[in-house]
N, C-alpha and C. Protein backbone atom coordinates (compact mmCIF):
# COMPACT_ATOMS: atom_id res chain seq x y z
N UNK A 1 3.08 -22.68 -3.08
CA UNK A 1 2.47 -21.35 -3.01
C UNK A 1 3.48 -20.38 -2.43
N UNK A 2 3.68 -19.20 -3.22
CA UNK A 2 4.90 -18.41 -2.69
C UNK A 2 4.12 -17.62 -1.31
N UNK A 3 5.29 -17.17 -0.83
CA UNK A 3 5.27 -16.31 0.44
C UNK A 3 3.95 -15.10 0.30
N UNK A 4 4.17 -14.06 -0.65
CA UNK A 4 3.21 -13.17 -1.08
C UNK A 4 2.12 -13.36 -1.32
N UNK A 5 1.84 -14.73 -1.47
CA UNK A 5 0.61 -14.72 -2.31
C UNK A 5 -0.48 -15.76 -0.90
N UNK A 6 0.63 -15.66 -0.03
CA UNK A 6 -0.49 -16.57 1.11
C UNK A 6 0.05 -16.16 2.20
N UNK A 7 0.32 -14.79 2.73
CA UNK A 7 0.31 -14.36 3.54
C UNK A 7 -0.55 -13.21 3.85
N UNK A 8 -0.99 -13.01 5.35
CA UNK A 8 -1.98 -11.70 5.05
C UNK A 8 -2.20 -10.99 6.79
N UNK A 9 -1.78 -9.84 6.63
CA UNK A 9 -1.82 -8.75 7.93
C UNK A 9 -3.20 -9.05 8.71
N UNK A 10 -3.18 -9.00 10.12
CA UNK A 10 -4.00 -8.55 11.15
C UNK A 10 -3.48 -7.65 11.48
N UNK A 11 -4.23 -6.59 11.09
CA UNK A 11 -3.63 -4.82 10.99
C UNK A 11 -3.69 -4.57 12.96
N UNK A 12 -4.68 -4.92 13.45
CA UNK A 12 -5.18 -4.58 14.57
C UNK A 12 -4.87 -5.50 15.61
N UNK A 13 -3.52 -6.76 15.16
CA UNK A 13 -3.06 -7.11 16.02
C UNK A 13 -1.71 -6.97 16.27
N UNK A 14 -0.97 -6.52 15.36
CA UNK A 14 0.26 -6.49 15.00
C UNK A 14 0.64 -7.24 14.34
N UNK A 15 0.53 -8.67 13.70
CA UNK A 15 0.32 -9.44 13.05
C UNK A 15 0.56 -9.95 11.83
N UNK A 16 1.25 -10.81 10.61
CA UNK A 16 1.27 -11.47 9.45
C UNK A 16 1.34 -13.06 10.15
N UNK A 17 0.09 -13.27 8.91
CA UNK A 17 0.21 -14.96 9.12
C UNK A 17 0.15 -15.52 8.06
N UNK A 18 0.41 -17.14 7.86
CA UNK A 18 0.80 -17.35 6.78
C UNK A 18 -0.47 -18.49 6.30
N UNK A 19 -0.83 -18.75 5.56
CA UNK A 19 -1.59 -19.71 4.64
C UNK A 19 -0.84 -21.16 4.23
N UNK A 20 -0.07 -22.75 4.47
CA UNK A 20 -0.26 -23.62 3.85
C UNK A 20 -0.88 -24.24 3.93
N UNK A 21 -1.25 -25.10 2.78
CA UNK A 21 -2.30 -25.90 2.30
C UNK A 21 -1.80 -27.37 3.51
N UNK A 22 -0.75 -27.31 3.65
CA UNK A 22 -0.27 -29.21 4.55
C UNK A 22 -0.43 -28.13 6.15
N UNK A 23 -0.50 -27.38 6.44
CA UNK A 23 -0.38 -26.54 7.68
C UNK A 23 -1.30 -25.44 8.02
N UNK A 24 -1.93 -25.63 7.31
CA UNK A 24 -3.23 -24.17 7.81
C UNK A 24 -2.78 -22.84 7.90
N UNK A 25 -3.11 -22.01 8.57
CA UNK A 25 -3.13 -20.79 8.68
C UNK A 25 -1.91 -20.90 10.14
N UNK A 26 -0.95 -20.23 10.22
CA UNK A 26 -0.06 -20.23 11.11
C UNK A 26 0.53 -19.07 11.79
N UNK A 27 1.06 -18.49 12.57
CA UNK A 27 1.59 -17.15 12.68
C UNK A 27 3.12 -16.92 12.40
N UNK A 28 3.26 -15.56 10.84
CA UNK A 28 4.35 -15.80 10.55
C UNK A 28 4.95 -14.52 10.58
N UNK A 29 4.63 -13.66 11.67
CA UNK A 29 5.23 -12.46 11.96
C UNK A 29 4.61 -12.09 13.07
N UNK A 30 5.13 -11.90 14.25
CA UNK A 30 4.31 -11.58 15.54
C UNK A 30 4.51 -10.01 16.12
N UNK A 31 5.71 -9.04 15.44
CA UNK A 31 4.94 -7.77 15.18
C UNK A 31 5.40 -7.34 13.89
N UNK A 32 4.62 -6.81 13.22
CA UNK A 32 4.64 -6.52 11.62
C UNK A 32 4.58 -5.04 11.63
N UNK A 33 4.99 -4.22 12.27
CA UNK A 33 4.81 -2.60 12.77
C UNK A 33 3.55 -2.10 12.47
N UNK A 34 2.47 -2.86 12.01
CA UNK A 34 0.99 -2.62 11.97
C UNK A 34 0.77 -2.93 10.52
N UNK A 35 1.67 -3.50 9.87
CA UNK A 35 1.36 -3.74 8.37
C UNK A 35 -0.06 -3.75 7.77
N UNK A 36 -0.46 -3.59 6.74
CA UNK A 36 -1.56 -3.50 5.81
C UNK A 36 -1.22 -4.81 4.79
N UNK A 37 -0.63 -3.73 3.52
CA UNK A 37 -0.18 -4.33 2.32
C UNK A 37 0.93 -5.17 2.37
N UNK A 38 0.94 -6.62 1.45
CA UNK A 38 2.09 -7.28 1.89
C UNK A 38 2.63 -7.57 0.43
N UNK A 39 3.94 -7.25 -0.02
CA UNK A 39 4.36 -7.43 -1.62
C UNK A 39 6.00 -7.95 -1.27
N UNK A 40 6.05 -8.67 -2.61
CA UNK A 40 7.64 -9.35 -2.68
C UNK A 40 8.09 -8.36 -3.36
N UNK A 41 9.84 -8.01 -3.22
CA UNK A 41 10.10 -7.16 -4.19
C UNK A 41 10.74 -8.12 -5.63
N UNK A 42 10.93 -7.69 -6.60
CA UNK A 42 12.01 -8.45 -7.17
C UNK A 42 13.07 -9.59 -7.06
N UNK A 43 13.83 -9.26 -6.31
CA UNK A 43 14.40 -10.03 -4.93
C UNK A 43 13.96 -11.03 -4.32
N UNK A 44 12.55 -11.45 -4.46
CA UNK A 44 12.06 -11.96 -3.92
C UNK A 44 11.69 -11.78 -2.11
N UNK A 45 11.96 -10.39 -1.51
CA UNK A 45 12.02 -10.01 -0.11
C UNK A 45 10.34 -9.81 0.22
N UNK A 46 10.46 -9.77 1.69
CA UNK A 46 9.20 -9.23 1.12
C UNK A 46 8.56 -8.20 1.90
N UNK A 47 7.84 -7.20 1.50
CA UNK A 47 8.13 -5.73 1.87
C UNK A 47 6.69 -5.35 2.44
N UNK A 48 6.82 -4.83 3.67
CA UNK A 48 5.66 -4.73 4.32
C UNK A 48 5.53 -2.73 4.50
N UNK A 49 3.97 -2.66 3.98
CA UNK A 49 3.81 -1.34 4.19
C UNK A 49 3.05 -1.22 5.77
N UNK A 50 3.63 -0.42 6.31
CA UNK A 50 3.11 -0.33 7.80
C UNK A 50 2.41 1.14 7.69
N UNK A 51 0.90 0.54 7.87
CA UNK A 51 -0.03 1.78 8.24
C UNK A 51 0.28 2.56 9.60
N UNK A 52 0.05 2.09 10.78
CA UNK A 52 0.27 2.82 11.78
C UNK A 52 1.97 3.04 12.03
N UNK A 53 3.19 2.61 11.92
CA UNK A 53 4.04 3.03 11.64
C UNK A 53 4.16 4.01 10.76
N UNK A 54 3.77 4.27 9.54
CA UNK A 54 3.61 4.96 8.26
C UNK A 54 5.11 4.95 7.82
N UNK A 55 5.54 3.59 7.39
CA UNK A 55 6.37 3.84 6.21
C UNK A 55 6.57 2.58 5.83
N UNK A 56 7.66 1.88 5.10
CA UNK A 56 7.55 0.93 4.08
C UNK A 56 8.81 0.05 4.30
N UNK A 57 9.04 -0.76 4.58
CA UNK A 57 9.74 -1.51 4.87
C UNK A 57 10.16 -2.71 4.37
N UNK A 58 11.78 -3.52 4.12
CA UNK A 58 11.41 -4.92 4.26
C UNK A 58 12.22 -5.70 5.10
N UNK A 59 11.61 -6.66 4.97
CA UNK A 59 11.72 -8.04 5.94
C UNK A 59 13.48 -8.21 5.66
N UNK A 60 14.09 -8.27 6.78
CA UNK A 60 15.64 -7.97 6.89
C UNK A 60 16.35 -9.30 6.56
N UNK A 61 15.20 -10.86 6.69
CA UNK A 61 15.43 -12.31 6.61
C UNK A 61 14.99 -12.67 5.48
N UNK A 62 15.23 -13.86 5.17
CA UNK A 62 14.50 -14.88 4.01
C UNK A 62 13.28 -14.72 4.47
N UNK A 63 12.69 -14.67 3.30
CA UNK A 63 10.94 -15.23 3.30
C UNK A 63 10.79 -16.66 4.15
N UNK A 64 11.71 -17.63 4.24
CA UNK A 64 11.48 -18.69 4.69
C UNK A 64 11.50 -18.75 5.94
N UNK A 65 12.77 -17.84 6.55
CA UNK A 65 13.13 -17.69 7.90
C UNK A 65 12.47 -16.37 8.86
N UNK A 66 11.24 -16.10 8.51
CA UNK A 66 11.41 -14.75 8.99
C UNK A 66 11.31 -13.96 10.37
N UNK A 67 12.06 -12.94 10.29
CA UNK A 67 12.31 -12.36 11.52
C UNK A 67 11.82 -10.98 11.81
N UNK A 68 11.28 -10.45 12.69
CA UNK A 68 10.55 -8.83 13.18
C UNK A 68 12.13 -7.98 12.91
N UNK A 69 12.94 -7.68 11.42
CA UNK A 69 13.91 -6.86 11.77
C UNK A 69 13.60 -6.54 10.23
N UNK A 70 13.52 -5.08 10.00
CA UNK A 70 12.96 -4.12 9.01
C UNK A 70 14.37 -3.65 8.67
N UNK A 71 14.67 -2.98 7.35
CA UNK A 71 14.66 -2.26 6.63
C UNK A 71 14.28 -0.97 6.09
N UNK A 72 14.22 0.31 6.45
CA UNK A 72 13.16 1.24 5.92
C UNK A 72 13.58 1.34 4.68
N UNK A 73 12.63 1.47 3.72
CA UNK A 73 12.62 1.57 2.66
C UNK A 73 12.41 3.14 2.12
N UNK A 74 11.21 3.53 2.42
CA UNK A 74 10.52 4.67 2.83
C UNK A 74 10.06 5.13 3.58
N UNK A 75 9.97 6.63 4.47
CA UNK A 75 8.58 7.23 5.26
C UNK A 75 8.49 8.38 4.91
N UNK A 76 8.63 9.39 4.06
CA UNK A 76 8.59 10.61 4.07
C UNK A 76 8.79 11.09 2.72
N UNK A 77 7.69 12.31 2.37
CA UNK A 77 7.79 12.92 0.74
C UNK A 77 7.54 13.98 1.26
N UNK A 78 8.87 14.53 0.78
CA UNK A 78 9.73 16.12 0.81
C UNK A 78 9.59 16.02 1.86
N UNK A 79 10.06 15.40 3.03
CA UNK A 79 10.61 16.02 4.55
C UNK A 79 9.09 15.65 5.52
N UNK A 80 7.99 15.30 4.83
CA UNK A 80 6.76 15.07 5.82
C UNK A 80 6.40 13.68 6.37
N UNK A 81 6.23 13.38 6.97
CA UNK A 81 5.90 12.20 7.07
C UNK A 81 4.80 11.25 6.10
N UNK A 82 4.58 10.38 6.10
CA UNK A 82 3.33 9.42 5.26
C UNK A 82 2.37 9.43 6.14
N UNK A 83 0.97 9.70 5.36
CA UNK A 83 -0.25 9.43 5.73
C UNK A 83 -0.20 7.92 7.14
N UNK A 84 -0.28 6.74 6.01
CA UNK A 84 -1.08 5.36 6.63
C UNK A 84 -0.50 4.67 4.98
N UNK A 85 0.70 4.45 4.24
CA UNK A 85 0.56 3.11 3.66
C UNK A 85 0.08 2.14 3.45
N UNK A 86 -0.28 1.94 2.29
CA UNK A 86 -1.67 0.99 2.36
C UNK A 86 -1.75 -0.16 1.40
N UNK A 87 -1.57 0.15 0.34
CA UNK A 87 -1.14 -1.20 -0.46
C UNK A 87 -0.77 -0.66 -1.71
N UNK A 88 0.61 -2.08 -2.34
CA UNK A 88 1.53 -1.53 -3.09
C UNK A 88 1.28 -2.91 -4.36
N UNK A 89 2.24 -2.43 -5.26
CA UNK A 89 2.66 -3.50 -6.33
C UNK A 89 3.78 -3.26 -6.68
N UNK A 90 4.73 -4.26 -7.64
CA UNK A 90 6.03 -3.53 -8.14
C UNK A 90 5.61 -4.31 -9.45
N UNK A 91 6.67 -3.18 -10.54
CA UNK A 91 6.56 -3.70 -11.83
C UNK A 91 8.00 -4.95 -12.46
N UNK A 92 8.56 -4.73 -13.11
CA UNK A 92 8.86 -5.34 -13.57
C UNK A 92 10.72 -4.96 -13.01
N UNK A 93 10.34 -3.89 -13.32
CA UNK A 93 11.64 -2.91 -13.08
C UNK A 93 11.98 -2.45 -11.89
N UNK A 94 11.12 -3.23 -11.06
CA UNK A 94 11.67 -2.79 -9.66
C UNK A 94 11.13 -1.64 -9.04
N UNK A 95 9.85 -1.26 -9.76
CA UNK A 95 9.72 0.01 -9.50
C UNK A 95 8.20 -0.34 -7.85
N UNK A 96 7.85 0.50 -6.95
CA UNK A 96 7.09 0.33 -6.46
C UNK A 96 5.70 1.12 -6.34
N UNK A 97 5.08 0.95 -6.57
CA UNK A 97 3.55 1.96 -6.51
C UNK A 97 2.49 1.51 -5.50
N UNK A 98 2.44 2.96 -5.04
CA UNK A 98 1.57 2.41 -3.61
C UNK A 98 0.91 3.67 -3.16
N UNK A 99 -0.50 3.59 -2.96
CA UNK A 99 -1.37 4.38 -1.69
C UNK A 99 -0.81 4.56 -0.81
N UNK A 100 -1.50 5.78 -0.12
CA UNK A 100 -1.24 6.04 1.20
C UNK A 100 -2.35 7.31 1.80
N UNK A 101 -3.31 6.30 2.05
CA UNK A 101 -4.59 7.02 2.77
C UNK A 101 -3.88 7.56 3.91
N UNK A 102 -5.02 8.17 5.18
CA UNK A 102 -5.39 8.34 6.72
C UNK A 102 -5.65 7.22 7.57
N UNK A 103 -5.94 6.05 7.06
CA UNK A 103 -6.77 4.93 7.81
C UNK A 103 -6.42 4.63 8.48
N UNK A 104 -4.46 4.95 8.83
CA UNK A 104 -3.56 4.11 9.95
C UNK A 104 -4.06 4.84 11.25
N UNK A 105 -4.38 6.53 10.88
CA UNK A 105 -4.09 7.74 11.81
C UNK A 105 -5.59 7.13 12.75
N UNK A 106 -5.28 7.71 14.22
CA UNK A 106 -6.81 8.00 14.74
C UNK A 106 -7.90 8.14 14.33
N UNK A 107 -7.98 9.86 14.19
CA UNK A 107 -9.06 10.62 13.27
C UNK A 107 -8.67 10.71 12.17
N UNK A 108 -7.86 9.70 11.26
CA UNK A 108 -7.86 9.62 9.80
C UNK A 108 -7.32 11.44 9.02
N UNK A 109 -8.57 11.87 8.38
CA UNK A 109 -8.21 13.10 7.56
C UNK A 109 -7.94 14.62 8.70
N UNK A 110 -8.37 14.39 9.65
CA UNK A 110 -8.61 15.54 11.32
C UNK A 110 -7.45 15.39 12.03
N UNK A 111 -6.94 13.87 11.92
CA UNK A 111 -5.80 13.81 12.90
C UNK A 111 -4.72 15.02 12.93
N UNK A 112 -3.97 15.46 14.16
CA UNK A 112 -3.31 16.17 14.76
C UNK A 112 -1.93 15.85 13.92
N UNK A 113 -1.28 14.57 13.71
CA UNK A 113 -0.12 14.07 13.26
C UNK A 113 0.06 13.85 12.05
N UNK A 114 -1.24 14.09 11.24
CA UNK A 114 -1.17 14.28 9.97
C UNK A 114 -0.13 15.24 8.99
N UNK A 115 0.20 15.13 8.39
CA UNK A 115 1.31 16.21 7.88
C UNK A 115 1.27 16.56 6.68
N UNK A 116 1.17 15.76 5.62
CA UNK A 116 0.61 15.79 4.41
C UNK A 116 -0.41 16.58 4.10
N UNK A 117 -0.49 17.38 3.47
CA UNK A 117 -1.69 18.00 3.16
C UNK A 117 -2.87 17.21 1.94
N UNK A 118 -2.14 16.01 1.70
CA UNK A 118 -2.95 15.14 0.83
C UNK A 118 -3.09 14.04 0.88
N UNK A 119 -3.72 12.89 -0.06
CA UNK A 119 -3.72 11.14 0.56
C UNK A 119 -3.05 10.81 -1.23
N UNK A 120 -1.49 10.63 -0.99
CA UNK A 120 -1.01 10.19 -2.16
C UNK A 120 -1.11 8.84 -2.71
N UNK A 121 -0.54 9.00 -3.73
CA UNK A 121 -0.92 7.67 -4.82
C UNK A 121 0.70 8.11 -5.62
N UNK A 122 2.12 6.85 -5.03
CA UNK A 122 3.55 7.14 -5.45
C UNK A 122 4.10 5.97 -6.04
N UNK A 123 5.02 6.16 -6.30
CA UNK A 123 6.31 5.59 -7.55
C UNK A 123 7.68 5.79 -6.42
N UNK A 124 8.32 4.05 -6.22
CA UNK A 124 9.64 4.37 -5.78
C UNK A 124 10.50 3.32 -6.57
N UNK A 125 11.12 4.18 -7.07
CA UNK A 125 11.63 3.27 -8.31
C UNK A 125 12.94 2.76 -7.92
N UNK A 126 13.58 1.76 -8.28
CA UNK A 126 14.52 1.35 -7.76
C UNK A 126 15.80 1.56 -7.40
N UNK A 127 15.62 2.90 -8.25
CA UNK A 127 16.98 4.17 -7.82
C UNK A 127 16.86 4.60 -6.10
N UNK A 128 15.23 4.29 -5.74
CA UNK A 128 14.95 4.66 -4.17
C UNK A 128 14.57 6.35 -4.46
N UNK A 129 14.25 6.65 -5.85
CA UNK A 129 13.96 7.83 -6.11
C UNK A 129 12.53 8.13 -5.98
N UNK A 130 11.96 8.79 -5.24
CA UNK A 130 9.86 8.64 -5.01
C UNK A 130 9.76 9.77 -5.62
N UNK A 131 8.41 9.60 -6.10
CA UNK A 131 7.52 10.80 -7.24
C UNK A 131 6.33 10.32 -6.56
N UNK A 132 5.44 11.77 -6.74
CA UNK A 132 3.78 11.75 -6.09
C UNK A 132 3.13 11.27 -7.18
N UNK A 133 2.44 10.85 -7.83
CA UNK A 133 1.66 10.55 -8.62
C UNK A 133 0.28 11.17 -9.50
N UNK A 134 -0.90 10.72 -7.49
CA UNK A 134 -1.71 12.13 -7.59
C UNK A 134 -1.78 12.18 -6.23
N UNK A 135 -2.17 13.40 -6.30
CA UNK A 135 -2.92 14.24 -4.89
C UNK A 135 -3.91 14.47 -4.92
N UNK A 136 -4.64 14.09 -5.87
CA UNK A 136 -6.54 14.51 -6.09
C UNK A 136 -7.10 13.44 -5.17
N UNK A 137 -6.90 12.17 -5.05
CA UNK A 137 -7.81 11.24 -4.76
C UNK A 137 -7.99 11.30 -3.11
N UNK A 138 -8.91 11.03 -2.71
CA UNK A 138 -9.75 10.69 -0.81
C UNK A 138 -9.77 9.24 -1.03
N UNK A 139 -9.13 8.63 -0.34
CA UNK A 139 -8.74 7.67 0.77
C UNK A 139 -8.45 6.34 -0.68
N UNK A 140 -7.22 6.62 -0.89
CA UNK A 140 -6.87 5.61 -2.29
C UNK A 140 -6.19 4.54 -1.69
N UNK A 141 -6.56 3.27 -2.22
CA UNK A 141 -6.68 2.35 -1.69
C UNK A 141 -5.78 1.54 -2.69
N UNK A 142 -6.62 0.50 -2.70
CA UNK A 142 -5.91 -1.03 -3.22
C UNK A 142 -5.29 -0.25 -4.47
N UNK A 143 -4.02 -1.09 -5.17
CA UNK A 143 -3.27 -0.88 -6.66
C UNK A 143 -3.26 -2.13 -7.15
N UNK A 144 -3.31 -1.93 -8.60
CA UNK A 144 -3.27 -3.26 -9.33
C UNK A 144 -2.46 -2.46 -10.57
N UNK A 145 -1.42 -3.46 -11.55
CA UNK A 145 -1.22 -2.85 -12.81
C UNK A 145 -1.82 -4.11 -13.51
N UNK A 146 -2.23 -3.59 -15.01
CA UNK A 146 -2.30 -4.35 -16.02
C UNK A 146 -0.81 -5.33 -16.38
N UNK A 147 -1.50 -5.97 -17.39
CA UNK A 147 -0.51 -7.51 -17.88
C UNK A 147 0.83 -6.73 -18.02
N UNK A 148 0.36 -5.54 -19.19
CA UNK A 148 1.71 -4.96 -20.15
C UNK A 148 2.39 -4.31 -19.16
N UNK A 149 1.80 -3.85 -18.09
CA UNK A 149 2.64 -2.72 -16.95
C UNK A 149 2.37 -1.20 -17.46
N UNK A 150 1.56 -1.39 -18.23
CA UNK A 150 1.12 0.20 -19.04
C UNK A 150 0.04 1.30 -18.00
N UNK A 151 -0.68 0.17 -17.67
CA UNK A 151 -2.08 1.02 -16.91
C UNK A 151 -1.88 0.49 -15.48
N UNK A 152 -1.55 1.66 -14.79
CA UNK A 152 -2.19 1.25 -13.20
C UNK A 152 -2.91 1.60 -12.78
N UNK A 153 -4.18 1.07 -12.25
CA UNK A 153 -5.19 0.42 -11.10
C UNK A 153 -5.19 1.29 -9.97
N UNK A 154 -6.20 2.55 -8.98
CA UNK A 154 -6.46 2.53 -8.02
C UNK A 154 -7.98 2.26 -7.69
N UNK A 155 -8.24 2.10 -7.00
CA UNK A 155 -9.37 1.98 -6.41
C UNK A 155 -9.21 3.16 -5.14
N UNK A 156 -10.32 4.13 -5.05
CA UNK A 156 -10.57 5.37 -3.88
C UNK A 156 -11.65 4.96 -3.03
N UNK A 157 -11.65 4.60 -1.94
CA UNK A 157 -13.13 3.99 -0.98
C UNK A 157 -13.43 5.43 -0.33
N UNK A 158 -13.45 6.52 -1.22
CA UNK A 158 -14.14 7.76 -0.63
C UNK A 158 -15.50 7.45 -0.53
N UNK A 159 -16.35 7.46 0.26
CA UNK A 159 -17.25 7.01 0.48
C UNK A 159 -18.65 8.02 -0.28
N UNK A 160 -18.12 9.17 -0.24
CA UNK A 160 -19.21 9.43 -0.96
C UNK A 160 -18.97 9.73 -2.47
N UNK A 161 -17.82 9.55 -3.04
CA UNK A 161 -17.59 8.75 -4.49
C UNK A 161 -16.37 7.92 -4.70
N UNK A 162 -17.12 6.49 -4.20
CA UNK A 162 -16.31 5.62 -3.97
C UNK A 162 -15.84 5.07 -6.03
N UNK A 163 -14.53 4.74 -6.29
CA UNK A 163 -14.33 4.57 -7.65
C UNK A 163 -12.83 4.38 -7.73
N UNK A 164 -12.66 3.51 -9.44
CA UNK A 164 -11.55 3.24 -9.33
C UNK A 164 -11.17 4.36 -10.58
N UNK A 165 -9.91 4.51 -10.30
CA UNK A 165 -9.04 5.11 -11.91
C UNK A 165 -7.69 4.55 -12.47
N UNK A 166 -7.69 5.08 -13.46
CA UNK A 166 -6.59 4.41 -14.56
C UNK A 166 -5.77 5.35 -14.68
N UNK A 167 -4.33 5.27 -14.86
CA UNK A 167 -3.31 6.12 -14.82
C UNK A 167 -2.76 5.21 -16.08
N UNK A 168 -2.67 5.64 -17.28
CA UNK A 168 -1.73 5.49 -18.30
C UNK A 168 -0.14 5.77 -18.05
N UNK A 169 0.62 5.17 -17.97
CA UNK A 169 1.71 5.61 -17.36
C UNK A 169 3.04 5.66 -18.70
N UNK A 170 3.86 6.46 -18.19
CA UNK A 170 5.15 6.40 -19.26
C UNK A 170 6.12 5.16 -19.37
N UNK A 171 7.22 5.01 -19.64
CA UNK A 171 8.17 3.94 -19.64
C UNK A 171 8.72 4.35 -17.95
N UNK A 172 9.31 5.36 -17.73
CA UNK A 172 9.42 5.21 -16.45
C UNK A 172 8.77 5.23 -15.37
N UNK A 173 7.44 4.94 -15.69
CA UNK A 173 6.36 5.02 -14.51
C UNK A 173 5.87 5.86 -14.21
N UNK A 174 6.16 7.37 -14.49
CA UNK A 174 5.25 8.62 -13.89
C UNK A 174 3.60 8.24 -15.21
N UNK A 175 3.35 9.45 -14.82
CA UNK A 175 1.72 9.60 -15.06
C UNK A 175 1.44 10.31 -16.95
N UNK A 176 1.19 9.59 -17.90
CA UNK A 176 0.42 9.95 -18.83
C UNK A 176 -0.56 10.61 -19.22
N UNK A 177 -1.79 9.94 -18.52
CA UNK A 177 -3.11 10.38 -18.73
C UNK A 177 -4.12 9.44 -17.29
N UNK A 178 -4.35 10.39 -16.68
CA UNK A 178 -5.68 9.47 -15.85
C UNK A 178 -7.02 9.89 -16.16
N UNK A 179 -7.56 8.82 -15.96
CA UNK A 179 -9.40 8.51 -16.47
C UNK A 179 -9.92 7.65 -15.57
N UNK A 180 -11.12 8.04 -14.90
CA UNK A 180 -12.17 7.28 -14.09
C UNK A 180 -12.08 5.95 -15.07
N UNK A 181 -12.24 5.12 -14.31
CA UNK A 181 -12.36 3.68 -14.68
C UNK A 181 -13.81 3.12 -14.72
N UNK A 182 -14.17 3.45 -12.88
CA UNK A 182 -15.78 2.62 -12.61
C UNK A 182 -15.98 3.69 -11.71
N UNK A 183 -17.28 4.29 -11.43
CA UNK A 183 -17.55 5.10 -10.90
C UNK A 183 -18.75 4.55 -10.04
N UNK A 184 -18.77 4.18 -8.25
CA UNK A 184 -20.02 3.57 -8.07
C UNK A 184 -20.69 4.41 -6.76
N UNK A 185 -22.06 4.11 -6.81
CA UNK A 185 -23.12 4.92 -6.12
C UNK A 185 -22.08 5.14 -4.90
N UNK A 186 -22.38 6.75 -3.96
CA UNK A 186 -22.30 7.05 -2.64
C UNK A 186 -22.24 5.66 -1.52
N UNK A 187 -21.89 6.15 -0.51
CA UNK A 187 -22.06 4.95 0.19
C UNK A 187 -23.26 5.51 1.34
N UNK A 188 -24.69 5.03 1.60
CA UNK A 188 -25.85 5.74 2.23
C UNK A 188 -25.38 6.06 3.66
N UNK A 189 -25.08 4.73 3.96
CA UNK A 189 -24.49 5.82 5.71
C UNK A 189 -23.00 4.64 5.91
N UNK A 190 -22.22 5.52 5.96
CA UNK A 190 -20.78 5.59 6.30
C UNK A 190 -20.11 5.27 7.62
N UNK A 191 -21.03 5.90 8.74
CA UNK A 191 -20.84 5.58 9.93
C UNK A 191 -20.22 4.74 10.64
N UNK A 192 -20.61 3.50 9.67
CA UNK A 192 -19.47 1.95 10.17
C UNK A 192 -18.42 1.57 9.88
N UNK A 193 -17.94 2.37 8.73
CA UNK A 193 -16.77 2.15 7.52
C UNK A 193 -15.61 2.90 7.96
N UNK A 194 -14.68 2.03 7.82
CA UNK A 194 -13.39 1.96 8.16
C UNK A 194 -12.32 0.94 7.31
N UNK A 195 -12.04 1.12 6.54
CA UNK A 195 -10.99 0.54 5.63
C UNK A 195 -9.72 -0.06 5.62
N UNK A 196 -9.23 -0.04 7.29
CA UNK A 196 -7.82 -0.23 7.34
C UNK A 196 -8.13 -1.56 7.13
């Protein structure tokens, strides 16, 4: 079982731990700068998006050996800082696509340190060149692409229209055409919900 696919953040402890099947659940990063999302790049590295840090990083060691020494990859579009990084994918080409809600911040969309005037949905392609994607969506979350790498996947846990959409994308990854995907009921009381 590779590294990516059985490892997984305790956002709220500082935390990545790892999953084997001969070894259980183990601790395989003891501070992860508050990581969320956890993805291999190409390379096989493997690249941790840090919500409360707010930026994107990778792991400076082997997947096998690993060590608390980062890389920045990303933190900032046009000169501002990032929301809360949240979870990513890469395509084929090296390219990376990834959310970036409020969820890392305190008061989330109110917070003081907020800078962004929006909760993006980006492209960092392996030139290390970033493009916004969209700026329409409240609190965009998980990414998935299809088989072909044609359609990418968000899911928005805006709570009072929580839904996923489809971004038809070009050969180099910017944006085609987006269309609501699944559109599902409000959420009745919100009060408890918290997404990081």
């Amino acid at each position: 079982m590779g590294v990516g696919k059985s490892t997984v953040s305790d956002i709220h402890t500082h935390r990545v731990y790892r999953y084997q099947p001969e070894q259980g659940v183990r601790l395989y990063l003891a501070e992860s700068g508050y990581s969320n999302g956890l993805v291999l790049n190409n390379d096989n590295e493997l690249v941790l998006l840090q919500s409360r840090s707010r930026k994107i990083v990778t792991m400076a060691s082997s997947v096998n050996d690993p060590k608390t020494n980062y890389r920045e990859l990303v933190s900032r579009y046009q000169g501002q800082q990032f929301n809360s990084p949240n979870d990513g994918i890469y395509d084929q080409q090296g390219t990376l696509f990834f959310s970036d809600p409020t969820y890392g911040l305190a008061k989330q969309l109110d917070d003081p340190a907020k800078e962004l005037s929006f909760q993006g949905v980006y492209l960092l392609n392996a030139k290390g060149q970033l493009n916004v994607l969209d700026k329409q969506l409240i609190y965009p979350n998980g990414v998935a692409l299809s088989g072909d790498e044609k359609t990418l996947y968000v899911a928005a846990s805006n709570p009072d229209k929580p839904a996923w959409y489809q971004y038809q994308l070009n050969q180099d990854g910017t944006v085609k055409n987006k269309a609501l995907f699944y559109q599902l009921p409000a959420v009745a009381d919100n009060s408890h919900c918290r997404m990081d």
